[in-house]
Protein backbone atom coordinates (compact mmCIF):
# COMPACT_ATOMS: atom_id res chain seq x y z
CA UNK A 1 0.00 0.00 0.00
CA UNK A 2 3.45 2.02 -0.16
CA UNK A 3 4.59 4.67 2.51
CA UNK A 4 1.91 7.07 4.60
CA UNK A 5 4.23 10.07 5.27
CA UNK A 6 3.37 13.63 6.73
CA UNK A 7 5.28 16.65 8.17
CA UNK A 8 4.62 15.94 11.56
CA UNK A 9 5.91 16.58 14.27
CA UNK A 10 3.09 13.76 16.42
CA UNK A 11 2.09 14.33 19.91
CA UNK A 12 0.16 11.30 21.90
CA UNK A 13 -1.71 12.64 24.14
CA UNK A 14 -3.58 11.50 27.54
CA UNK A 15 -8.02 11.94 27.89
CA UNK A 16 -7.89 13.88 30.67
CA UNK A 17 -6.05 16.37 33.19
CA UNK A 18 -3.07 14.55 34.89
CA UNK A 19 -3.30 12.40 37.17
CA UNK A 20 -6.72 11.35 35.97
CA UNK A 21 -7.08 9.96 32.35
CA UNK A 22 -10.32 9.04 30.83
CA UNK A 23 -9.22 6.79 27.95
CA UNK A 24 -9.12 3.09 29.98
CA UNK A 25 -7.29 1.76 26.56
CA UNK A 26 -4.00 4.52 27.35
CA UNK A 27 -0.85 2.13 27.15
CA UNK A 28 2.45 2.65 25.09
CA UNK A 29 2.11 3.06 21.54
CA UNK A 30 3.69 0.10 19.43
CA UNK A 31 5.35 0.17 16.54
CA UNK A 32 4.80 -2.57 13.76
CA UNK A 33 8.70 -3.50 12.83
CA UNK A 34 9.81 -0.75 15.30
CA UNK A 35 10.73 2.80 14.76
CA UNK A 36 13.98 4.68 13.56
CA UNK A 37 15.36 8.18 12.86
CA UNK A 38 15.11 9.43 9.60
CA UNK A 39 18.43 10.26 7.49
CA UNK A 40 18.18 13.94 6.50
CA UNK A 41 20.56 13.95 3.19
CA UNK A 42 19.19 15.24 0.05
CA UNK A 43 20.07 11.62 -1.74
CA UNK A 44 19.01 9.37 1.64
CA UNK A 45 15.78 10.77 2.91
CA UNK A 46 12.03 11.08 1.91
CA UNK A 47 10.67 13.03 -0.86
CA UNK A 48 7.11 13.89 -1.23
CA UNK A 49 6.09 12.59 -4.81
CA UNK A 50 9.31 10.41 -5.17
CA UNK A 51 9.63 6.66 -7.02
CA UNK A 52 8.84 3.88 -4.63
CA UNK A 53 12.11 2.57 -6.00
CA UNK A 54 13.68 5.59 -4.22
CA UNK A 55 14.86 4.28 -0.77
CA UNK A 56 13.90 6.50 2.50
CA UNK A 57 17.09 6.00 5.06
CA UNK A 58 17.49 5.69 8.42
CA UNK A 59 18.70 4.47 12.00
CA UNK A 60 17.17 1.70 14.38
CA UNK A 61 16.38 3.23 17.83
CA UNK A 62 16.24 0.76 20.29
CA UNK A 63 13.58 2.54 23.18
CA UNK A 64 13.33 5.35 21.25
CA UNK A 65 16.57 7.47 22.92
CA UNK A 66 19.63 4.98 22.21
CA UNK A 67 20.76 4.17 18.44
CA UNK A 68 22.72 1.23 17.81
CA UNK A 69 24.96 2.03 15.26
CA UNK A 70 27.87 -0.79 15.09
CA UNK A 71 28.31 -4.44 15.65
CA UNK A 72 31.22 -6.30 14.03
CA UNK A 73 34.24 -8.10 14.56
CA UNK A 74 36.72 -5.78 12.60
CA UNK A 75 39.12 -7.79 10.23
CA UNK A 76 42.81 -8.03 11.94
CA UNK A 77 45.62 -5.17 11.97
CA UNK A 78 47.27 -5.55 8.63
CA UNK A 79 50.08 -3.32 7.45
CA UNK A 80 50.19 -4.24 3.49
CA UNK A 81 46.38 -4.94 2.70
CA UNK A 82 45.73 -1.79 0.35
CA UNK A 83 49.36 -2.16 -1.48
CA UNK A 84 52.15 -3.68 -0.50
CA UNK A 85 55.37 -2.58 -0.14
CA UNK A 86 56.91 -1.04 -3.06
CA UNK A 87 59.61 1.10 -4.44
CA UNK A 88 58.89 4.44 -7.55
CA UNK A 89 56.94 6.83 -7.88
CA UNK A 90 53.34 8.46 -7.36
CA UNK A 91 50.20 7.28 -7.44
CA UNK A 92 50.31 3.91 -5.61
CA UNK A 93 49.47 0.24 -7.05
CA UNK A 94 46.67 -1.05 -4.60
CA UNK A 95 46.03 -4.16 -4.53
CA UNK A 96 44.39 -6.58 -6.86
CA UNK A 97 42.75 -9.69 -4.97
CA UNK A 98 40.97 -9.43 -1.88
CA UNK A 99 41.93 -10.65 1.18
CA UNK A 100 43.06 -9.54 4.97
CA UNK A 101 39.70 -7.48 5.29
CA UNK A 102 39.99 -5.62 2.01
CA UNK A 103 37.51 -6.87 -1.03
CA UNK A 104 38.49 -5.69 -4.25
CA UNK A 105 36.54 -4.05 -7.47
CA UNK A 106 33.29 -2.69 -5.39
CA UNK A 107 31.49 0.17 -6.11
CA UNK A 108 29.66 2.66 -3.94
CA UNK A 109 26.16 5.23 -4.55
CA UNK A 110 28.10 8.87 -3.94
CA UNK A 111 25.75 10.83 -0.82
CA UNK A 112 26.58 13.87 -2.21
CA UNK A 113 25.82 13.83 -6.25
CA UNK A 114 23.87 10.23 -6.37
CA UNK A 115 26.71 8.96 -8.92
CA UNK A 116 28.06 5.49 -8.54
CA UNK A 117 31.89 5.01 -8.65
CA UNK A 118 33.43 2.07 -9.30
CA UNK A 119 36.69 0.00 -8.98
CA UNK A 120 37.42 0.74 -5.32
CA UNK A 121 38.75 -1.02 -2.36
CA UNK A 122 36.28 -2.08 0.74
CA UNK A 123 37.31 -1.78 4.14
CA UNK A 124 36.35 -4.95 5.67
CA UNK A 125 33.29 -5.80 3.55
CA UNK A 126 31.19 -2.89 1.67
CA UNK A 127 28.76 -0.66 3.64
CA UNK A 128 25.07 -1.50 2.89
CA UNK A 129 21.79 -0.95 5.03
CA UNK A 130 18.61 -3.35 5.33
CA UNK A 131 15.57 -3.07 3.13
CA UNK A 132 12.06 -4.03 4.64
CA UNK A 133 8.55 -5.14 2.55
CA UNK A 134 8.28 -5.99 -0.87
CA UNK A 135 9.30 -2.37 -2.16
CA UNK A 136 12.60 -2.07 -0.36
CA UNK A 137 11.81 1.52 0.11
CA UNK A 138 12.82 1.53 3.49
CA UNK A 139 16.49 1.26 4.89
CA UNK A 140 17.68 1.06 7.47
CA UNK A 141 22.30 1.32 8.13
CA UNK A 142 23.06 -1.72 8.67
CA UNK A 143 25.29 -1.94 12.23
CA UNK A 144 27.11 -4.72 10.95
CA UNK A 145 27.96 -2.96 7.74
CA UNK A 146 29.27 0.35 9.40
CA UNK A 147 32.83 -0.24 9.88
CA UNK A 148 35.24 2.17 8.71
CA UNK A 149 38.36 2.96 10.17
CA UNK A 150 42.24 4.54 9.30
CA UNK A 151 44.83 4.56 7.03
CA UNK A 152 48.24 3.68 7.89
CA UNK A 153 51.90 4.18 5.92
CA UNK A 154 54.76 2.17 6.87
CA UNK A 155 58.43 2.04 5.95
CA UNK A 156 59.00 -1.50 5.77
CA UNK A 157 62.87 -1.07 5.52
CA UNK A 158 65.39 1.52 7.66
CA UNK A 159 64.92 3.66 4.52
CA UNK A 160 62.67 6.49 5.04
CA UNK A 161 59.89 8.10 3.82
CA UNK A 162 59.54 11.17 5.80
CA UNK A 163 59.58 13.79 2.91
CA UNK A 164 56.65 12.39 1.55
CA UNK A 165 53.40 14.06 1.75
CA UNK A 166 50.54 11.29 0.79
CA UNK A 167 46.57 11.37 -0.06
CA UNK A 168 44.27 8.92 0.61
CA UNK A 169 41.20 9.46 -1.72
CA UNK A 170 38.21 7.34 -0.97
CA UNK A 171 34.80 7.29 1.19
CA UNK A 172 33.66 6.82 4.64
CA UNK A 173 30.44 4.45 5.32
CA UNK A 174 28.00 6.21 3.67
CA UNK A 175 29.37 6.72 0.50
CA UNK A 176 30.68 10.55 1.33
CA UNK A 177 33.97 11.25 -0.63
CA UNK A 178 36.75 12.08 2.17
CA UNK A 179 40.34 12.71 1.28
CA UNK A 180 42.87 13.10 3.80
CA UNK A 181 46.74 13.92 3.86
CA UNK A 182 49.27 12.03 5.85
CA UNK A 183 52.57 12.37 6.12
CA UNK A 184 55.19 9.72 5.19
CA UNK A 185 56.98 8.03 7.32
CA UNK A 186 60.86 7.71 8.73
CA UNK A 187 62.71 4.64 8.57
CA UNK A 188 60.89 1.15 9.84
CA UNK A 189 57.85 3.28 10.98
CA UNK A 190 54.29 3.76 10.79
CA UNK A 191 52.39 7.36 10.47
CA UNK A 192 48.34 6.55 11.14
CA UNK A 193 45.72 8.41 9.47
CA UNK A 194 43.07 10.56 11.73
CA UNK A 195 40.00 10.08 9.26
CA UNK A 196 37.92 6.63 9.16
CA UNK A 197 37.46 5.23 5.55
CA UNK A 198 35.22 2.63 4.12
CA UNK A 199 36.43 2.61 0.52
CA UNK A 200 40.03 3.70 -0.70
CA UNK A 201 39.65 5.14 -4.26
CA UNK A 202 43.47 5.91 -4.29
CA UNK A 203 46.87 6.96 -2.62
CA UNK A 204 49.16 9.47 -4.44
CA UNK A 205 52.21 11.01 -3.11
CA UNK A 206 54.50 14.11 -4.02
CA UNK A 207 57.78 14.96 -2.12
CA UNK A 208 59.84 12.37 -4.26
CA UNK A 209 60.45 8.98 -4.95
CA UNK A 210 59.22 6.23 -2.33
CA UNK A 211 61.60 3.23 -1.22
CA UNK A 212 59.42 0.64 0.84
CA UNK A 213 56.54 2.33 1.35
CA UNK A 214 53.55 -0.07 2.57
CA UNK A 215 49.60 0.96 2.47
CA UNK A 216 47.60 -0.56 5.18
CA UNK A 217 44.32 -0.11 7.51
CA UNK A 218 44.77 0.65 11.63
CA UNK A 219 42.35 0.06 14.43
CA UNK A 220 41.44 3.53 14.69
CA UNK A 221 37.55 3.30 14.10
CA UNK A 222 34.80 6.15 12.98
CA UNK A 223 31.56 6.49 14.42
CA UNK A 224 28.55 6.59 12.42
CA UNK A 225 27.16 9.73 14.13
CA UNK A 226 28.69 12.06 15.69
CA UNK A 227 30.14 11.98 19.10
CA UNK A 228 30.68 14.88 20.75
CA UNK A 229 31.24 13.08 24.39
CA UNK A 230 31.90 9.42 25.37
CA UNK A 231 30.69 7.25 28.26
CA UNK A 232 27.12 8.74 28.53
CA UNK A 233 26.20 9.76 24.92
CA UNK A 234 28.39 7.30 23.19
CA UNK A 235 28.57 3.96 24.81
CA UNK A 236 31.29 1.26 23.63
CA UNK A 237 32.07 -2.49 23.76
CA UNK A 238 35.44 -4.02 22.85
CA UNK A 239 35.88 -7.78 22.96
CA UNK A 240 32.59 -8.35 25.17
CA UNK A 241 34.00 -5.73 27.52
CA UNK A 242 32.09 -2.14 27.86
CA UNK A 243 34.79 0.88 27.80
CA UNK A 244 34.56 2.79 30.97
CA UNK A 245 37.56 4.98 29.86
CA UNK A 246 38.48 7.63 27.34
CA UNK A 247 41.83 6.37 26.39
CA UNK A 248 41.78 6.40 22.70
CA UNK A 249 38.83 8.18 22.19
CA UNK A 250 38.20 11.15 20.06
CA UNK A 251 35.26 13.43 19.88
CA UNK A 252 33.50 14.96 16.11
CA UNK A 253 36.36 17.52 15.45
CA UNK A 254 34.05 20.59 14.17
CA UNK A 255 36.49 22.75 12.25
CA UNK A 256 34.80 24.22 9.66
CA UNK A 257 35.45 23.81 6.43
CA UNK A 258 37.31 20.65 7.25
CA UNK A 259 40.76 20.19 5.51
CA UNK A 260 42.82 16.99 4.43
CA UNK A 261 44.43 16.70 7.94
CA UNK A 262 41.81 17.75 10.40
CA UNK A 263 40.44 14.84 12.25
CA UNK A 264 37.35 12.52 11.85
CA UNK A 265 34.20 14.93 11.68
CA UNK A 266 32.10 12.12 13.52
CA UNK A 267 34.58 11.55 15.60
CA UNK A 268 36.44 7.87 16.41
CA UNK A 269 38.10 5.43 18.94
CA UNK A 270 41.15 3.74 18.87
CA UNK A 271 40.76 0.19 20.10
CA UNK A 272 43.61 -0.62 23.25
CA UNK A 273 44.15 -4.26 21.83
CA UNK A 274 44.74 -5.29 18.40
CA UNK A 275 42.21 -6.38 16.10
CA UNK A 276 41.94 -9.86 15.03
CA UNK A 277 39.01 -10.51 13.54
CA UNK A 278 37.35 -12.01 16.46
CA UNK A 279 37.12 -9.41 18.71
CA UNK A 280 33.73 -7.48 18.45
CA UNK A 281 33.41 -3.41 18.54
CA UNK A 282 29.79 -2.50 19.29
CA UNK A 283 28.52 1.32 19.73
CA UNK A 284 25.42 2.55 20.53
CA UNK A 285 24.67 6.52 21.02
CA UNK A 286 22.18 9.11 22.28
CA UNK A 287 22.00 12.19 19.80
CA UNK A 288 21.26 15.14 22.65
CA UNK A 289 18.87 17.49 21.50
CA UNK A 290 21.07 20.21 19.90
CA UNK A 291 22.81 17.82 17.85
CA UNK A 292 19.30 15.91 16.61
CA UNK A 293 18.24 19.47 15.28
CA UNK A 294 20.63 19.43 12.51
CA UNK A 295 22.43 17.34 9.93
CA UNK A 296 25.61 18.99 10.87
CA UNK A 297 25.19 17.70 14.64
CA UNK A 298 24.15 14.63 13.40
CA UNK A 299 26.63 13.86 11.00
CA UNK A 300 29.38 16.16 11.49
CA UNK A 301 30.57 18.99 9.14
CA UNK A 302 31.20 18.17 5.14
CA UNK A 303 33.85 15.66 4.52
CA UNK A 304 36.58 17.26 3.05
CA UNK A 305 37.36 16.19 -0.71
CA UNK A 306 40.12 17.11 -3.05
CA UNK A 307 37.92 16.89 -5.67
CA UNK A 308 37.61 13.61 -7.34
């Protein structure tokens, strides 16, 4: 019977002046399938008149205040699964087969312009969301589906890098073009990108010639909305444990316009043992009322793109 949609905002409302209510059927309201939040972004959300093939985005809430966002056992540390080491010159040669948590040759819907790009690289497994009914109108992000995280360089040999200046040109979990700078790095050593990626598109490089240089993913990890606080507004789980510190964490950085090395704009967390595939990083978050009246506080600022 496809979607009934209106402007809202709803109010449910009592029969009578509190304490006394008149209406001897007041209870909770239910929810057939339960109830999310709707995605605000031109390409993701409802539009009054639009194709039912058009899909309407969103988040599960879970009691209505807490959203759980991710749920997956992120693929181990690797240091060589977007291109292995190599010696020459710009743009790098990523890798060709899939393996160690990166799936080759997948293609992603852009958020901002609707496009579809192809040929890119998919940070353990390709984002996707959930489709309910026959019509698949609505989606919903999938949680297991959410996980992007950083870039790392390494110098594989005593050789270094370190006047190197490299890009990482991809997209973060919603199909959002991001690009972000990172230095290279000295001799046997590792410099860590800030930013949390889903797809890698590419990695160029000026500053000269690189001797060993490795392309790999870290266990720094972005989260789907933004996080301006942890512990009460952004709850964690890491290996069955919940976090009850902030060691590692990072909250939305809101510098506007972002740039190629400012940090994550949803903010991330940086996991204090290793991934290895087994362990499980779950998130779930309250969006205070501020942030909910926005896409900015929902999402963070604009990615920041060079352009591709």
């Amino acid at each position: 019977m496809g979607i009934t949609a209106a402007s809202g905002p709803y109010v449910s409302y009592g029969a009578g002046t509190a304490p006394t209510d008149y209406n001897s059927g007041a209870a909770p309201s239910l929810f057939f399938q339960g109830q999310g939040l709707l995605d605000p972004r031109p390409v993701a959300t409802y539009q009054p008149g639009q194709a039912v093939s058009s899909p309407v985005c969103g988040w599960l809430s879970a009691g209505g205040a807490m959203f759980p966002v991710l749920d997956y056992a992120p693929s181990a540390l690797a240091t060589t699964n977007i291109a292995a080491a190599f010696t020459g010159s710009s743009p790098v040669t990523l890798v060709s087969s899939s393996g160690a948590g990166i799936t080759v040759g997948q293609s992603v819907v852009r958020m901002d312009n609707n496009a579809t790009d192809t040929g890119l690289l998919a940070i353990d497994g390709a984002g996707g969301r959930v489709s309910y009914g026959q019509d698949a109108t609505i989606q919903l992000w999938d949680p297991a589906k959410a996980g992007g995280r950083n870039v790392r360089l390494t110098s594989t040999t005593a050789t270094t890098n370190a006047g190197l200046t490299c890009v990482v040109n991809g997209y973060d979990i919603y199909g959002q073009p991001v690009s972000e700078q990172i230095a290279g790095p000295g001799g046997s050593a590792t410099t860590s990108g800030k930013k949390a990626f889903k797809y890698v598109k590419s990695v160029t490089f000026t500053g000269g010639s690189a001797t060993s240089l490795a392309v790999g993913t870290g266990d720094v990890y972005g989260f789907p909305l933004r996080s301006d606080a942890l512990l009460f507004y952004t709850q964690l789980w890491w290996n069955g444990a919940l976090i009850t510190a902030t060691t590692g964490y990072l909250a939305a950085d809101t510098t506007s316009p972002a740039t190629a090395t400012t940090g994550d704009i949803r903010g991330t967390y940086a996991t204090q043992s290793a991934s290895d595939g087994t362990k499980r990083l779950q998130i779930q978050m309250v969006i205070t009322p501020t942030n909910m009246s926005t896409q900015t506080g929902l999402l963070g600022v604009t990615q920041f793109t060079s352009g591709f």
